[in-house]
Protein backbone atom coordinates (compact mmCIF):
# COMPACT_ATOMS: atom_id res chain seq x y z
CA UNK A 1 -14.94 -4.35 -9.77
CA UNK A 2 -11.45 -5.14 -8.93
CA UNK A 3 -8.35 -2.63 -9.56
CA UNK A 4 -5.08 -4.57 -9.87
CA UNK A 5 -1.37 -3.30 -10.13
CA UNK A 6 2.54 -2.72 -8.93
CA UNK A 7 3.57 -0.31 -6.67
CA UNK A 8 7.13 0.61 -6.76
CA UNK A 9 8.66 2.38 -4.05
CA UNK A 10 11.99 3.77 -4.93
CA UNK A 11 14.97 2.40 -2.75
CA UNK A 12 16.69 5.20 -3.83
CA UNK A 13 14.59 7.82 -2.98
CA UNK A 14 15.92 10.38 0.15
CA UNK A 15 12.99 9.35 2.16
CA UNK A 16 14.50 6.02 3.53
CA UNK A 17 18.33 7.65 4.30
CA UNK A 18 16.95 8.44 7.53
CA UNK A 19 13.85 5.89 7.42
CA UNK A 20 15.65 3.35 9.54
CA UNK A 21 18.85 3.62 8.04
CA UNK A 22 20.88 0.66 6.96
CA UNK A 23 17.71 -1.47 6.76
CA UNK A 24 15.33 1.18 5.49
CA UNK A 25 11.34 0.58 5.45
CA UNK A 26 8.64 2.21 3.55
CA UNK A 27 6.37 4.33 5.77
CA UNK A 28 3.05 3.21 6.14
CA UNK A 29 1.56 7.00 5.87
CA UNK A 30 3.30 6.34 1.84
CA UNK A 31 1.64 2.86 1.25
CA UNK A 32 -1.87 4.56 1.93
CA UNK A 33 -1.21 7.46 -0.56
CA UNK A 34 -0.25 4.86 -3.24
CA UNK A 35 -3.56 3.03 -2.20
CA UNK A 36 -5.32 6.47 -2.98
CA UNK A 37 -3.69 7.75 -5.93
CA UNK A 38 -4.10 3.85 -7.54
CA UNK A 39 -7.75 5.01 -6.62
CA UNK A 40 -7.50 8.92 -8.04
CA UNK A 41 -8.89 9.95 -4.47
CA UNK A 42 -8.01 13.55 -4.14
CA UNK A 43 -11.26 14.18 -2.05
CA UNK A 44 -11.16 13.45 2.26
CA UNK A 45 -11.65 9.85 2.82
CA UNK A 46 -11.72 7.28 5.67
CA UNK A 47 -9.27 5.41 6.42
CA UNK A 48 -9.85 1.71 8.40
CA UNK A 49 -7.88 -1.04 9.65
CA UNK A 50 -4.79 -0.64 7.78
CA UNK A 51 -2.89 -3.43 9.65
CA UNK A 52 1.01 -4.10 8.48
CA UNK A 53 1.42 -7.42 8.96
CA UNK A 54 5.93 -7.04 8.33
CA UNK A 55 7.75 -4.52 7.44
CA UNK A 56 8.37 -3.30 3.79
CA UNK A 57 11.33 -2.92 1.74
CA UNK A 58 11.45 -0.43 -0.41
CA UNK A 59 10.70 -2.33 -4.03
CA UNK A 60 8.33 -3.15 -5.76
CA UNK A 61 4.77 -5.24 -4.87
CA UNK A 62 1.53 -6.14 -6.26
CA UNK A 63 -1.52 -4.95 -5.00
CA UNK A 64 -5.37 -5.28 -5.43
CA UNK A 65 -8.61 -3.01 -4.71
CA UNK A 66 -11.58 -4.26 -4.55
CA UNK A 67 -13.85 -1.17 -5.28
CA UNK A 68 -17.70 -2.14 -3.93
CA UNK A 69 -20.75 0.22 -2.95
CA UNK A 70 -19.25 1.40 0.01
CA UNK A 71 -16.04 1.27 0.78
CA UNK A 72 -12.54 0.12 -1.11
CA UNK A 73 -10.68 -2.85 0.00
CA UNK A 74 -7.16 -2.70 0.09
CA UNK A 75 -4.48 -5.01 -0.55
CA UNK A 76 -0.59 -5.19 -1.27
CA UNK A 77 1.46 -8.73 -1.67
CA UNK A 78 5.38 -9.12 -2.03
CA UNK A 79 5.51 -9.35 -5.91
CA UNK A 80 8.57 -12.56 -5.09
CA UNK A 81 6.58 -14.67 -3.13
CA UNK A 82 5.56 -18.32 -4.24
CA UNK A 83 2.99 -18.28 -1.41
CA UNK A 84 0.09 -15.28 -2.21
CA UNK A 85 -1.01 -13.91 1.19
CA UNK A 86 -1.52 -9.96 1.53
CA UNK A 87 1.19 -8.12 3.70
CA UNK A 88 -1.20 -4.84 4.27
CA UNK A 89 -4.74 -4.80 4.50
CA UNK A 90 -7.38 -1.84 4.99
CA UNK A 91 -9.92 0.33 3.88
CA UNK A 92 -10.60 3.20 2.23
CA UNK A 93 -14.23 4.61 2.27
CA UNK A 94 -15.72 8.12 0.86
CA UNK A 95 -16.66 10.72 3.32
């Protein structure tokens, strides 16, 4: 099964006046809580190999999960790209 979707991450949201100011990125610690509220994870999971392959803009992106017995593969693209390749990859798997 395969959860698909948009995160948006508010560029005008308090977090990023001191997040880098002037050229203000989204923390990774916030991409991971989207991945596990997309998910409805309230529970204590396990986190793996998040890598962050460039920085990211608040906006908005597409992402995909790829839910199988036992674990939860993450994924998040830049929504304006011609070219599809993920910009964060990990996983998430149930304690």
């Amino acid at each position: 099964m395969k959860l698909k979707g948009t995160f948006y991450f508010d560029p005008s949201d308090r977090i990023y006046a001191k997040h880098f100011p002037g050229n203000p990125v989204v923390p990774g610690s916030l991409i991971i809580h989207a991945f596990l509220k997309a998910l409805k994870e309230d529970g204590i999971n396990i986190i793996e190999n998040f890598r962050f392959k460039e920085f990211i803009s608040p906006g908005e992106y597409n992402f995909d999960i790829e839910i199988c017995k036992d674990q939860m593969k993450c994924r998040l693209f830049r929504s304006s790209s011609d070219e599809i390749k993920p910009i964060v990859t990990g996983i998430i798997r149930k304690r």
